[in-house]
Structures are given as C-alpha cells and as structure tokens.
Protein backbone atom coordinates (compact mmCIF):
# COMPACT_ATOMS: atom_id res chain seq x y z
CA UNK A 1 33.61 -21.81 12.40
CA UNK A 2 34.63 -17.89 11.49
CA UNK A 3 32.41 -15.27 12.58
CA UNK A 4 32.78 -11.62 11.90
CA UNK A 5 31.87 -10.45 15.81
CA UNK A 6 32.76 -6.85 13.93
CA UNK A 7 29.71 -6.68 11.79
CA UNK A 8 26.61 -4.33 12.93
CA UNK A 9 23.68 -6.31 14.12
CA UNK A 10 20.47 -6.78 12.22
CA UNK A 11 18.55 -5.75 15.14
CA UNK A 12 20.28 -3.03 15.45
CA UNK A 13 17.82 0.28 15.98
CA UNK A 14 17.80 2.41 12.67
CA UNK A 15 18.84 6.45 14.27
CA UNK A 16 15.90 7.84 12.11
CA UNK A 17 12.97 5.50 13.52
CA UNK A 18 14.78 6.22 17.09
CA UNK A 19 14.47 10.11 16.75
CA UNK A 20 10.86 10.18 15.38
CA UNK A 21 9.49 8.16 17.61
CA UNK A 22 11.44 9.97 20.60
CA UNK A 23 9.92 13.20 19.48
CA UNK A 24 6.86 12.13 19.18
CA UNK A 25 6.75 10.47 22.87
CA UNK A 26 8.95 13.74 24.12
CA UNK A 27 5.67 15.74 22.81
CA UNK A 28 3.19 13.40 24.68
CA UNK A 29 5.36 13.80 27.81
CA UNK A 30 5.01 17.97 27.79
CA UNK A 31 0.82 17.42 26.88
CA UNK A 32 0.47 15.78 29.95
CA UNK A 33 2.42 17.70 31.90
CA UNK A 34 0.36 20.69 30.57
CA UNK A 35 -2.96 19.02 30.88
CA UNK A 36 -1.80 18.63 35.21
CA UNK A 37 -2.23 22.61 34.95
CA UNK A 38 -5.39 23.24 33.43
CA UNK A 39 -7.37 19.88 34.52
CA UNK A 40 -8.16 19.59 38.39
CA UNK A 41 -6.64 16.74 40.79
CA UNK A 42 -9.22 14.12 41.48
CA UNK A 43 -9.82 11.01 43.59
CA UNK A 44 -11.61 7.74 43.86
CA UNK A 45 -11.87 5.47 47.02
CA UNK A 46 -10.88 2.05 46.14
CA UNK A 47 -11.96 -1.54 47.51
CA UNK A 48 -9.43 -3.94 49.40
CA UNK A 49 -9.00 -5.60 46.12
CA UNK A 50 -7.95 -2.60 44.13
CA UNK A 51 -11.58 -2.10 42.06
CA UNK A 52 -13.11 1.86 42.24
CA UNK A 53 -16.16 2.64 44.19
CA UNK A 54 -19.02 3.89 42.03
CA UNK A 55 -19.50 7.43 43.14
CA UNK A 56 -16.64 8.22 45.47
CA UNK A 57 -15.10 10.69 42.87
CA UNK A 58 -13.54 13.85 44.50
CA UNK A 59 -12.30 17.08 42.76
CA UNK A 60 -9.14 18.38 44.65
CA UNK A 61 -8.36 20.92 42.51
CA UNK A 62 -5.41 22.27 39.89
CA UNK A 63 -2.06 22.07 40.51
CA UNK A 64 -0.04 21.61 37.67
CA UNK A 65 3.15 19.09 38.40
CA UNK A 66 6.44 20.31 38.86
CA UNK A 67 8.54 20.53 35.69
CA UNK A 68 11.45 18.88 37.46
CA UNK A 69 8.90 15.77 37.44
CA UNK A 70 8.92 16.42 34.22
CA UNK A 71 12.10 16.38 32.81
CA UNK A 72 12.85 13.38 34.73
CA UNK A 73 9.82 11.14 34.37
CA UNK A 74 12.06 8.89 31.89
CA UNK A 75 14.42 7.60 34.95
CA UNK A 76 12.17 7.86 37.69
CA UNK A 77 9.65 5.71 35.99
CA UNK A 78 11.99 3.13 36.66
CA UNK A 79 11.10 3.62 39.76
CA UNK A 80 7.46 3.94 40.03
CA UNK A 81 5.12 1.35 41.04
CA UNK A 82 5.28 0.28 37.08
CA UNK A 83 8.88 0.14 36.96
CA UNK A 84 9.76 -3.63 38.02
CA UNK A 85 7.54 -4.65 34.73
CA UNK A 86 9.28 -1.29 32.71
CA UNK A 87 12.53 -3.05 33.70
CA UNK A 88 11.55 -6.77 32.56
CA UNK A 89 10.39 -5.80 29.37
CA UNK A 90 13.60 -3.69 28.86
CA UNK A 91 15.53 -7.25 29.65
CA UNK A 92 13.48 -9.04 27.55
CA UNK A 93 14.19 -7.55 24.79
CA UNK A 94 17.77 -6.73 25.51
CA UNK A 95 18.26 -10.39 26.02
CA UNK A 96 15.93 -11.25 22.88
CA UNK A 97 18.26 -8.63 20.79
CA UNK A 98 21.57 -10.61 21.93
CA UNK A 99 20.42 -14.10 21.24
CA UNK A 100 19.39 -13.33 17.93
CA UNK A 101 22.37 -11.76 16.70
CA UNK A 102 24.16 -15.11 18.29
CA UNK A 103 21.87 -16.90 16.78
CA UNK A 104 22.89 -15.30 13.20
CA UNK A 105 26.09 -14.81 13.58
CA UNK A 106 26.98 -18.30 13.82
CA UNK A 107 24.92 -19.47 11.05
CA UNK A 108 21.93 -20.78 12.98
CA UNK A 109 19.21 -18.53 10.94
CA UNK A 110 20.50 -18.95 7.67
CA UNK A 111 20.57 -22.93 8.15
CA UNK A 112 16.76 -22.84 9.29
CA UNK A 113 15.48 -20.28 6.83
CA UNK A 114 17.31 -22.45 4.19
CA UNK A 115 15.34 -25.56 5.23
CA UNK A 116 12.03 -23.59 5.63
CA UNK A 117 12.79 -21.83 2.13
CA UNK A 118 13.53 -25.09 0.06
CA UNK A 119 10.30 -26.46 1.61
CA UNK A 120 7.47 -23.99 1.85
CA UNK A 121 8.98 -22.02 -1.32
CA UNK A 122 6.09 -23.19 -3.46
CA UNK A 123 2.91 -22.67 -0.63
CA UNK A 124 3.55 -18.72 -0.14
CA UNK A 125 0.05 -18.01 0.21
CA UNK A 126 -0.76 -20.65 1.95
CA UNK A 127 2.22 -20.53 4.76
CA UNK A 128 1.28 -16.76 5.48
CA UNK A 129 -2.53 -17.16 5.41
CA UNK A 130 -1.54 -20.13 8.20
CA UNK A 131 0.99 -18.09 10.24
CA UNK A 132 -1.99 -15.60 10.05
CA UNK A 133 -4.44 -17.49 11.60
CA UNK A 134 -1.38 -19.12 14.00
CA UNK A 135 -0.63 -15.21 15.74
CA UNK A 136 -4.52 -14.77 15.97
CA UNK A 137 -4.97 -17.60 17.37
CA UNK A 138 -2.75 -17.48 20.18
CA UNK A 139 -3.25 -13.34 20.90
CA UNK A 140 -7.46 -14.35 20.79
CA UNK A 141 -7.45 -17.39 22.92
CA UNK A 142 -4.80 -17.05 25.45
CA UNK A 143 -3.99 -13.41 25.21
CA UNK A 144 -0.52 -13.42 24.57
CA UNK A 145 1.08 -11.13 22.19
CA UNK A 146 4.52 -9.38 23.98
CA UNK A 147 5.48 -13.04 24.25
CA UNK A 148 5.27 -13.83 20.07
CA UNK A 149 7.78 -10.83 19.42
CA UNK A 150 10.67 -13.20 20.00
CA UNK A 151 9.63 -14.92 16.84
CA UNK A 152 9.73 -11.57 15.24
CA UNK A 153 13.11 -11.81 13.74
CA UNK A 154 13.07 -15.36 12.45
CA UNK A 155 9.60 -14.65 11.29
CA UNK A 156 11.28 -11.37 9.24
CA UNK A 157 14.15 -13.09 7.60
CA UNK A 158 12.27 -15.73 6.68
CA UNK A 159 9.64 -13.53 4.66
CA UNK A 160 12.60 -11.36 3.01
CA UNK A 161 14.48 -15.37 2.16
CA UNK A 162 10.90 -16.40 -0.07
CA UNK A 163 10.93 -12.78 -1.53
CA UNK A 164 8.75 -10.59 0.68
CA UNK A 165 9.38 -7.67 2.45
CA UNK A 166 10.23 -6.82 6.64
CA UNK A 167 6.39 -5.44 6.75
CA UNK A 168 5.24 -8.35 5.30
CA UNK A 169 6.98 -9.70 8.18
CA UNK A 170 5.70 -7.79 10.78
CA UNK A 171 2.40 -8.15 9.32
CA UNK A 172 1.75 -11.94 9.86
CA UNK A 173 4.07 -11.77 13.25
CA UNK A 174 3.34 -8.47 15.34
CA UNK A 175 -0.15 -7.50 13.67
CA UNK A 176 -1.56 -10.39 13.33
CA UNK A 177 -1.03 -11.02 16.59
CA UNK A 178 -2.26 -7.62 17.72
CA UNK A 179 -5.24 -8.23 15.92
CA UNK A 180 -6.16 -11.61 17.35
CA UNK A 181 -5.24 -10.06 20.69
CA UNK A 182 -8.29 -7.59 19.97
CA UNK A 183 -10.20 -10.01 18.64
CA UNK A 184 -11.18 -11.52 21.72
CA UNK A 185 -12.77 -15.11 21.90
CA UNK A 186 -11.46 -16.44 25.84
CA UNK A 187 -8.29 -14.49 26.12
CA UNK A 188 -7.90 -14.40 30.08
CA UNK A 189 -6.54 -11.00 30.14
CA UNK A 190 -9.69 -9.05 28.56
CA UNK A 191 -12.50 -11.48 28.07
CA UNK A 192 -11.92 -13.52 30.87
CA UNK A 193 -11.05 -10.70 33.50
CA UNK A 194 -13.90 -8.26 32.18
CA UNK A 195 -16.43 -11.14 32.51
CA UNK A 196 -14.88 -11.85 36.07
CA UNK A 197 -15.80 -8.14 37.23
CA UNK A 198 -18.99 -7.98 35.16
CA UNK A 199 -21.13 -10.52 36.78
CA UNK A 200 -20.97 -13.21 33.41
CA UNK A 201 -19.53 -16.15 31.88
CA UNK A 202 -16.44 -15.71 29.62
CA UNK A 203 -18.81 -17.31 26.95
CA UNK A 204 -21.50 -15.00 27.23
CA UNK A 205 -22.00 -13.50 23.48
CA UNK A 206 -18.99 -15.40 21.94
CA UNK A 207 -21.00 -15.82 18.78
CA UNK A 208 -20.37 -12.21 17.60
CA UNK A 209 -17.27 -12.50 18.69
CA UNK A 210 -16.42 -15.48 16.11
CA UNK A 211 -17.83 -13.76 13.71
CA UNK A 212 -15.74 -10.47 14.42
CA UNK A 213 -12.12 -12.79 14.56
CA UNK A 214 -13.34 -14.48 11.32
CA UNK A 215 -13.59 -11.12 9.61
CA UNK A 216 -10.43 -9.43 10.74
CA UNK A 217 -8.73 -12.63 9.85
CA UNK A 218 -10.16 -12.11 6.01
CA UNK A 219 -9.22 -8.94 6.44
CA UNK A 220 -5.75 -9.55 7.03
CA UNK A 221 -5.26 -11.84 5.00
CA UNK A 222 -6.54 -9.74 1.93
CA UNK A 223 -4.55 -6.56 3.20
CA UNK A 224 -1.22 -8.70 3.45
CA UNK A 225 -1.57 -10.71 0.09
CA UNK A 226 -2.77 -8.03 -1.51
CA UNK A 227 0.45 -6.23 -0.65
CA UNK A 228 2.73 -9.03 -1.34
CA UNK A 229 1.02 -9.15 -4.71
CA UNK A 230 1.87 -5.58 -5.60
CA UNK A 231 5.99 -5.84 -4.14
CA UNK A 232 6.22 -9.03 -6.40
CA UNK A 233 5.48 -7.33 -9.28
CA UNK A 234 7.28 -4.63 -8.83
CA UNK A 235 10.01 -5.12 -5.47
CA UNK A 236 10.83 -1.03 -5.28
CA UNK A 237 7.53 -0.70 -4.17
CA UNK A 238 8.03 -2.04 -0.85
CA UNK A 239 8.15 0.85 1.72
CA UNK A 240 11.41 -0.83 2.97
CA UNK A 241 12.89 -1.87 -0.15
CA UNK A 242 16.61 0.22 0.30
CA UNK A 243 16.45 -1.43 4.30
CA UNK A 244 15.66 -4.89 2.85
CA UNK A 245 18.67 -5.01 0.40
CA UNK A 246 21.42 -4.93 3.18
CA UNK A 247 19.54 -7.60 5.34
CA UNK A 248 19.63 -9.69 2.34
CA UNK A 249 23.47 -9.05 2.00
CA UNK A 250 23.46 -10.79 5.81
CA UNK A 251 21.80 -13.48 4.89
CA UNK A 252 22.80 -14.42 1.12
CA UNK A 253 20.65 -18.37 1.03
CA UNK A 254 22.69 -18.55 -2.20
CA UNK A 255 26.11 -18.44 -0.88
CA UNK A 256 29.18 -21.01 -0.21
CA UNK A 257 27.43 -24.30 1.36
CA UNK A 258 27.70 -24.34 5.08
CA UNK A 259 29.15 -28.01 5.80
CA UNK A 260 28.20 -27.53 9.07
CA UNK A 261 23.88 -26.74 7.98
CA UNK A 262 22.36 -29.67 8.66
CA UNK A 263 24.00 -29.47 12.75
CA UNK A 264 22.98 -25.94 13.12
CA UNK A 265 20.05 -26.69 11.71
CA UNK A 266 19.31 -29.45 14.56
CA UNK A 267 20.42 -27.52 17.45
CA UNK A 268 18.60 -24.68 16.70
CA UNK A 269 15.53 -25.93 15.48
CA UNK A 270 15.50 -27.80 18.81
CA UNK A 271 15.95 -24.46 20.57
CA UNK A 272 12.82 -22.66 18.98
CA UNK A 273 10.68 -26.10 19.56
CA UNK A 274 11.22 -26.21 23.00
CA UNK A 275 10.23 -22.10 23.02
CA UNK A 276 7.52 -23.39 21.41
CA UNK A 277 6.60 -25.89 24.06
CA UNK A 278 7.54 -22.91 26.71
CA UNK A 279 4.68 -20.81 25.16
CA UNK A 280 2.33 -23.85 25.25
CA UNK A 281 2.79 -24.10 28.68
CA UNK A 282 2.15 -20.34 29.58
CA UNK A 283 -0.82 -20.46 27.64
CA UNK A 284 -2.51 -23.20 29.03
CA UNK A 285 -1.24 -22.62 32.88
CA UNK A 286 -2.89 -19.65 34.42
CA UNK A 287 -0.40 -19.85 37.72
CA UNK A 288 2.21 -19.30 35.72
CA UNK A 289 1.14 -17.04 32.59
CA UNK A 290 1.40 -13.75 34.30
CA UNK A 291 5.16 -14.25 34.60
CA UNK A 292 5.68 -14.68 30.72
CA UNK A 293 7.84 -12.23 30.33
CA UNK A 294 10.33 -13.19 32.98
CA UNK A 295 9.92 -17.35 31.57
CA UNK A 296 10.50 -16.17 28.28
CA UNK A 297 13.88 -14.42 29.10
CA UNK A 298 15.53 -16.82 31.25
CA UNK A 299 14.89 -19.68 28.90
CA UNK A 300 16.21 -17.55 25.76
CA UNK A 301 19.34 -16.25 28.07
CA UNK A 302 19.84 -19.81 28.95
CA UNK A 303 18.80 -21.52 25.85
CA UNK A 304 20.69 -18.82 23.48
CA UNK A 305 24.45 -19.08 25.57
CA UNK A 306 23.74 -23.01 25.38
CA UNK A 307 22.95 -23.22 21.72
CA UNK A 308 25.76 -20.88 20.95
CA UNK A 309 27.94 -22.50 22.40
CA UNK A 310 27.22 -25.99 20.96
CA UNK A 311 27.28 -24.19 17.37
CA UNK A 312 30.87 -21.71 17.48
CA UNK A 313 32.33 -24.27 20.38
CA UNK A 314 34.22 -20.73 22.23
CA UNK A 315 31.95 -19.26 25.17
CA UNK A 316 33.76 -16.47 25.18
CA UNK A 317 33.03 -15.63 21.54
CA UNK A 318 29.37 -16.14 22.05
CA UNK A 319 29.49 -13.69 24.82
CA UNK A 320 30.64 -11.00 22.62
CA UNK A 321 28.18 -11.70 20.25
CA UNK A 322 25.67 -11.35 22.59
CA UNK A 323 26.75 -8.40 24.23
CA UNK A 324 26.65 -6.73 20.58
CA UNK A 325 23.42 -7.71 20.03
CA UNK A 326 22.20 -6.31 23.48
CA UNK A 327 23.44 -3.09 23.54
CA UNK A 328 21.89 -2.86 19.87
CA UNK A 329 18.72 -2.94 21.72
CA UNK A 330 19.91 -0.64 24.39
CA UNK A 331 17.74 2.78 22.50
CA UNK A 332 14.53 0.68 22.28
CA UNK A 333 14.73 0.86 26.12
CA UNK A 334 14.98 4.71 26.09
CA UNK A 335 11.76 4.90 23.87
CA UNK A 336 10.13 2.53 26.25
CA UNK A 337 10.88 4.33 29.33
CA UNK A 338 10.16 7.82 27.32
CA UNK A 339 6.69 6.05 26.46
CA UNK A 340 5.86 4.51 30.34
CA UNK A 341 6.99 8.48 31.47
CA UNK A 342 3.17 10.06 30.18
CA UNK A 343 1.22 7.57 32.34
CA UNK A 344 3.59 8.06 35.27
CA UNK A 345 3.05 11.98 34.75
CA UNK A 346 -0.77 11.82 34.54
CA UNK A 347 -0.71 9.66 37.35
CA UNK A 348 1.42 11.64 39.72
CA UNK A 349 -0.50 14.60 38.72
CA UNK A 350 -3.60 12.91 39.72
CA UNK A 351 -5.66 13.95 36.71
CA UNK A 352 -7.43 10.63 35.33
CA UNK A 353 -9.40 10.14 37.71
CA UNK A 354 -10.87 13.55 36.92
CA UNK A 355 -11.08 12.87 33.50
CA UNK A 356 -12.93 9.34 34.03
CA UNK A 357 -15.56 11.42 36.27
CA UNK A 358 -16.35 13.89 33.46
CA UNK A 359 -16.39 11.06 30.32
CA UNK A 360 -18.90 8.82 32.88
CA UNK A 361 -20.82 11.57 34.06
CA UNK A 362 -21.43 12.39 30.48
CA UNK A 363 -22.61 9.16 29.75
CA UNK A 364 -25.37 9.07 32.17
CA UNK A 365 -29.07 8.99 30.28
CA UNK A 366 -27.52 8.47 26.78
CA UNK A 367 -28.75 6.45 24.06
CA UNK A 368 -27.89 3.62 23.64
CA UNK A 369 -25.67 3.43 20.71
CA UNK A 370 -24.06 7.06 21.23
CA UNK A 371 -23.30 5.18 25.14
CA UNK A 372 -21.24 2.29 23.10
CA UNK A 373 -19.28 4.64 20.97
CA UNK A 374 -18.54 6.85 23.58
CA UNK A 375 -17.46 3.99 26.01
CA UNK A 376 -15.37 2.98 22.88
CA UNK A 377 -13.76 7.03 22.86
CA UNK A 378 -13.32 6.68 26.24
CA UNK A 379 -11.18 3.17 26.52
CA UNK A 380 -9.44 4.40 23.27
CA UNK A 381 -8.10 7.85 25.17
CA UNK A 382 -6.84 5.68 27.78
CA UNK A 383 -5.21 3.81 25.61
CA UNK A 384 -2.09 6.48 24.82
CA UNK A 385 -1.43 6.69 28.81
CA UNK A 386 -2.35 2.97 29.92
CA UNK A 387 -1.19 -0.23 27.46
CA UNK A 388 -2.02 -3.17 30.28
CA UNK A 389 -5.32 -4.14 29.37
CA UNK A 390 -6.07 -5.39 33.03
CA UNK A 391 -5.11 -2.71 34.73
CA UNK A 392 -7.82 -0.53 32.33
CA UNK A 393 -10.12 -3.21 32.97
CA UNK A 394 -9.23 -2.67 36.94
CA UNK A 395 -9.86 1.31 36.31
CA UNK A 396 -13.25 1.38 33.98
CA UNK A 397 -15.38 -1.85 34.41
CA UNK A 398 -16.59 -0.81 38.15
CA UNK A 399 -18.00 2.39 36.78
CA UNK A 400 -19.37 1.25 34.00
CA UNK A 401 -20.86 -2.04 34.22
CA UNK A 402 -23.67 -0.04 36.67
CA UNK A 403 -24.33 2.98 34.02
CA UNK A 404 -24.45 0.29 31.17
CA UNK A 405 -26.75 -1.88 33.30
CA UNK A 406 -28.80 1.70 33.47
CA UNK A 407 -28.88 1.65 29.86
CA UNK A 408 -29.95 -1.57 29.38
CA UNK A 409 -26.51 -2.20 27.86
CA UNK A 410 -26.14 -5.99 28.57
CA UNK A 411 -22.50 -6.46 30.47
CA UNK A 412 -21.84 -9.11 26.54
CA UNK A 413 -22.22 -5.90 24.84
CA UNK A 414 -19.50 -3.76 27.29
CA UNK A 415 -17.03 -6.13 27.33
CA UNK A 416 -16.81 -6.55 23.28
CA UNK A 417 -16.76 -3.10 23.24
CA UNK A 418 -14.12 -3.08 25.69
CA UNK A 419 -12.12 -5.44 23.46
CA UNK A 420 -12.74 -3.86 20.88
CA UNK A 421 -11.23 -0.63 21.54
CA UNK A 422 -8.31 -2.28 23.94
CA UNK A 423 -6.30 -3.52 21.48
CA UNK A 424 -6.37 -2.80 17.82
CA UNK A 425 -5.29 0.98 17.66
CA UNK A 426 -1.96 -0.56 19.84
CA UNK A 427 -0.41 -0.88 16.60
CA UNK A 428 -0.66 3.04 15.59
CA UNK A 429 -0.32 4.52 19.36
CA UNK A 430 3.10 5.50 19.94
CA UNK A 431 3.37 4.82 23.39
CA UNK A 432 2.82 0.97 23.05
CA UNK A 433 5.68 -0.80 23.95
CA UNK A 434 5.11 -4.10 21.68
CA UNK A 435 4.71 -1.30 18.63
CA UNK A 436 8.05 0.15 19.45
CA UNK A 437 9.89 -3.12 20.20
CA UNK A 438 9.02 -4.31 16.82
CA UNK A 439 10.06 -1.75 14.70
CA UNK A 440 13.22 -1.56 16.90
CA UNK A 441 14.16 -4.89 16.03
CA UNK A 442 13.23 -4.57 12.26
CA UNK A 443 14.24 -1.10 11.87
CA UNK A 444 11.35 0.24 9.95
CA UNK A 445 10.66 3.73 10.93
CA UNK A 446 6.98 5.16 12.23
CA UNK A 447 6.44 7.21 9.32
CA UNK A 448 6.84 3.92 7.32
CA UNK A 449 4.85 1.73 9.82
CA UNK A 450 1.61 3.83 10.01
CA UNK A 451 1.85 4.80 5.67
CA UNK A 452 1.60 0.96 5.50
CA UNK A 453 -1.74 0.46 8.02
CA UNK A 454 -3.48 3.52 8.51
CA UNK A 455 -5.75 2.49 5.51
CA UNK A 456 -6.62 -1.21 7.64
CA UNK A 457 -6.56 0.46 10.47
CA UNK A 458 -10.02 2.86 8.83
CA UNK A 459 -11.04 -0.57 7.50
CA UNK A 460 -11.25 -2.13 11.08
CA UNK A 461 -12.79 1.16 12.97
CA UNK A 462 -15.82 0.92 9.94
CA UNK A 463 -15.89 -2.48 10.85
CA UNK A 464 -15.96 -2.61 15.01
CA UNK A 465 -18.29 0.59 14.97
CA UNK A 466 -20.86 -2.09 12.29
CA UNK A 467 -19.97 -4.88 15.31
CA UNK A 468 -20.85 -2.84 18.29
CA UNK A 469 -24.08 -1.47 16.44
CA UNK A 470 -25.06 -5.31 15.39
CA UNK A 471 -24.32 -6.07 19.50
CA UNK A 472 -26.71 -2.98 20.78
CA UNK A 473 -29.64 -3.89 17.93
CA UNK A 474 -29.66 -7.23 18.99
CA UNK A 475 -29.12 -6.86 22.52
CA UNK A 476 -25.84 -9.03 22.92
C-alpha cells in the first residue's frame, strides 16, 4: 500500500483559530495579572484532607505579582502543582493527533466510514439522535467527557461522509457530551463527590435531575437537526462549508475501490472496539477512572503503532506518519498551557480566596432564590480560572453547604445548582481545555464555534435558571 506521508494532516490546527484563541487567552492572562494589583492577598486554613475551614478567611493585603510571573506563566505552569495533568493532556492529544493521521493515511478511516455510510445512510436522524443520547449518557452517568474526544475525528468524518457538516460533528461528539456531563444524574466527579462533602446520598433529588437531562437532550436534538435540516437544503450555509470541501477531497468514499477495505476495515474496527471496551472499564471501575487520561494514551500509542503496522506492513513508515500527525497537534498544547497560565497567576497571586470571602459574605441572609443564582454567578466566575470540577467542588462546597443550610437551601438543591453551572458554559469559556482540543483537531475557528451555540447556549441558561427556581419552590 502507497501513502502520501507528504500530505498535511487533517488534524492539523487551522493558523486563524490558533491566533484568536491565543489572543483571547493572552488577554485573560494580563486581567489577572491586573486584578493581583487592585484585589488584596487572602487566605484560608485548610483540613488534613485538603477541604477549607468555614471562617478562617484572612486578608493579607495587595501586592500585585511580578510581571516576570507574568510573561512566563505559559512554561512555568508546566511546572506548577497542575502541571503533571497540563503535561498528560498535552500527550494525549499529541498522541491522539498522530494515531489518527496513521489511522487515515493508510486507509483505515475511509474503509470504516465506508461501511458505516453504506449502512446507516438511510437512518440519519435516527443515528445522530442515538449518538446524542450515547455522549450524554456516558458524560451524565460516569462523568467522562476529555476521554470521548478521541472519537472526535472518526465521529467528524463520518458526519461530513452522510452529508453533514464538522459542527454537526462536534455537536453530537464534544457537546453532547458536554451537555450530559452537566446534566448530572450519578456522575462521580460532581454528583457523587458534592453529595460525598454535603452530608447526602448521590440519589438525593435525582428526579429533577431526569427531568433536566431529558430536556437538554430534546434540546439538542432539535438544535442539531434543525441545523442539519437547513445545510441540506442549502450546503453553503454551513459555517464551515469552504473547511469541509478539502476534508472531503481526503476522504473521496467514491474513489478507486480499496482491495485491501474489507482487512482495514477488520483491524481497525477491532482497534476502536477494544477502546470501546477500555472506556467501559474506566467507567465502571472507580480505582482506576481517575487515571483515564494516562489509560487512554498508552492504549492508543500502543494500539495505533500496532494497527499501523498490520495495515502499511513498514514500521518505519508508520512512525513518520505519526510523528506528522503529532507535531500537527503541537499549537493546541501552546493554547492549553496559555489557558492553565490565568489560574496559575490568580493562584500565585493569592487572590481567590479573597474573592470567595467577598461573593460568600455577600450571600449571607439572602433570599432564597437570589442565594441560588448567585451561588450559580459565583461557580460560573470560577469557571474561566478553574475547569476540574472536583477541585471547585474541593474549594466551594465547605463554605457553602453551612450558609445554604442557613437558608434553608436543602444540600439536593446546591449540588444541582452546582452542576448546573459546572459544566455547560465549558463549551463557550475559552480557557477550557476539551473546548480548545476540539476545535484544534477539527479546525473550526472560535468565532465560528460560539456564532453556531451562543443561541443554545441562552436556550439552556432560560432553562437551568426555570430548574433551579422549580428546585427552591419545591424545596429539592
């Protein structure tokens, strides 16, 4: 088997989606550095297990970082007490990046998209209202949603093979996903830990919360078909119609009969199944789920080099393929250290805990209602700076499960908020690294990305604020 090793990858980062989004993080980076000399240092006293104590806050006073911090917050983040999980999600998706364009290269997604096309061709609406429902599933139950990016690309090129678009692609892949994430029924890393800290079982008010998944997942679904509706009427409407005509040119379904299909076809389909059985297991096994990431990379380095191999029979020329395909990837690793740099600022100039005293203080003897949404402001600002949902959890819940308690704000009712307002906006906030890994590897720019939600994201804020309101009335 030929393969041009010459050819650009399709994960390749477009330059324009690099340099907005690098501006815009480049911004965020001098904000907080500004904020560090107008907001005073603070403090909290911690337990041996790493939760705050309720009422130890002290104000040390300003003193703006230096601007050598600054400047090289990007590199030393690498460093920081963040940077061994900076640096496996950088591999991740370096390693993702390289397989895939192995993967391509010798034929292996045109040979499955082929055999998906030729069967699911005639169920559209019903294949993406599934593979809806599929991403929500697993981001809602078992929290995982970095981990269903590697099934970005395939997901992509199999939407543009029936006649769809890349967001139509990222839609039912990286939003839905998203989405399910925030739609919280047991997922471990929100539910689950929140109900830990608060005192309650993990079922505690899951009613509402069925009813909230089953509504963003009609909501989805309308906002995706809807869209797919409109492109097949009329293709140039797609906001990446000019990007979508060259992938096509990759993958060309209607070309020269591969006599070698039906093999690549088996050795690759075999790879993704036993992914599939990979994510299974880190699902289901607590032990081993918080090491995801690191599973997920050595059995795609492993699994991608052994598959290649078996399909273009020359290690050597897989290697180079891979290597193409990783330093592809290489900017998306730039953007993600330029986004970990404004949470590494704030925290170095020991600001958030100052910020955290104000926003709770401020909350003490409110009403009800005006406590959820501003308990829902509150986890939203900490959103731009902090994008682990535990560690938030870690930072917030000891403070406010006692003020909400004051309220009369059952501990149901904080941790849907909390869920709430953890995850949905992820897909809009520019410092997310799951936001900027996907439109790295599709190559849709920012601009594009939020012009195609900002309308669903509106929808889903009217929506929450209705959910949180229906929680308070009826005392979750």
């Amino acid at each position: 088997m030929t393969t041009n090793t010459k050819e650009k990858s399709s994960s390749a980062i477009n330059l324009k989606s690099f340099l907005t989004v690098a501006v815009i993080l480049c911004v965020l980076i001098a904000v907080a550095g500004i904020l560090s000399n107008v907001i005073p240092k603070g403090s909290y006293d911690y337990t041996e297990t790493g939760e705050i104590i309720a009422g130890s806050y002290v104000q040390l006073g300003v003193k703006g970082i230096e601007l050598w911090r600054i400047i090289t917050a990007p590199i030393r983040v690498f460093f920081s007490e963040d940077g061994l999980n900076i640096v496996m999600i950088s591999l991740f998706l370096v390693i993702m990046s390289g397989v895939f364009n192995v993967m391509e290269k010798t034929g292996g997604v045109k040979a499955l998209i082929k055999r998906g096309v030729a069967k699911f061709s005639h169920k559209k609406t019903l294949v993406l209202c599934i593979t809806i429902l599929g991403f929500m599933v697993f981001g809602s139950f078992f929290g995982m949603f970095e981990e269903l990016c590697t099934l970005l690309p395939i997901i992509v090129v199999f939407t543009l093979s029936i006649g769809y678009d890349t967001m139509t692609g990222l839609g039912i892949c990286m939003l839905s996903a998203c989405f399910g994430f925030s739609a919280a029924i047991t997922n471990p890393f929100s539910v689950g830990l929140a109900s830990q800290m608060a005192g309650t079982h993990v079922f505690d008010g899951v009613w509402l919360r069925l009813i909230l998944f089953a509504l963003i997942y009609g909501i989805i679904c309308f906002f995706i078909l809807s869209y797919v509706k409109k492109i097949s009427k009329n293709p140039q409407k797609s906001l990446t119609y000019e990007l979508d005509i060259e992938k096509l040119k990759t993958i060309d379904l209607n070309g020269e009969a591969n006599p070698n299909e039906e093999r690549l076809f088996k050795i690759y389909g075999i790879f993704f199944l036993i992914e599939f059985v990979v994510l299974i297991l880190i699902a289901s096994i607590r032990e081993i789920s918080g090491y995801a990431i690191v599973i997920l990379a050595i059995t795609f380095l492993i699994g991608g080099f052994v598959t290649g191999s078996l399909a273009e029979k020359s290690f050597k020329k897989v290697c180079v393929l891979f290597l193409d395909g990783a330093v592809a990837m290489l900017p998306a690793v730039v953007m993600i250290a330029l986004a970990s740099s404004v949470k590494l600022i704030l925290d170095e100039s020991q600001i958030t805990p100052t910020i955290m005293n104000a926003v709770i203080t401020y909350l003490s003897g409110k009403n009800k209602f005006v406590c959820v949404l501003l308990i829902y402001a509150l986890i939203l600002v900490l959103q731009l700076f902090i994008g682990s949902s535990s560690a938030k959890i870690m930072l917030i819940m000891p403070l406010l499960v006692p003020i909400c308690s004051a309220l009369g704000l059952t501990p149901a009712t904080l941790i849907l908020t909390y869920c709430i307002a953890d995850g949905f906006t992820d897909m809009i906030i520019p410092t997310n690294p799951v936001l900027l890994i996907g439109l790295s590897i599709t190559g849709v720019s920012y601009g594009k990305w939020l012009k195609w939600t900002y309308k669903l994201q509106i929808a889903v804020f009217i929506l929450t604020i209705l959910i949180l309101f229906v929680a308070v009335g009826v005392n979750l």
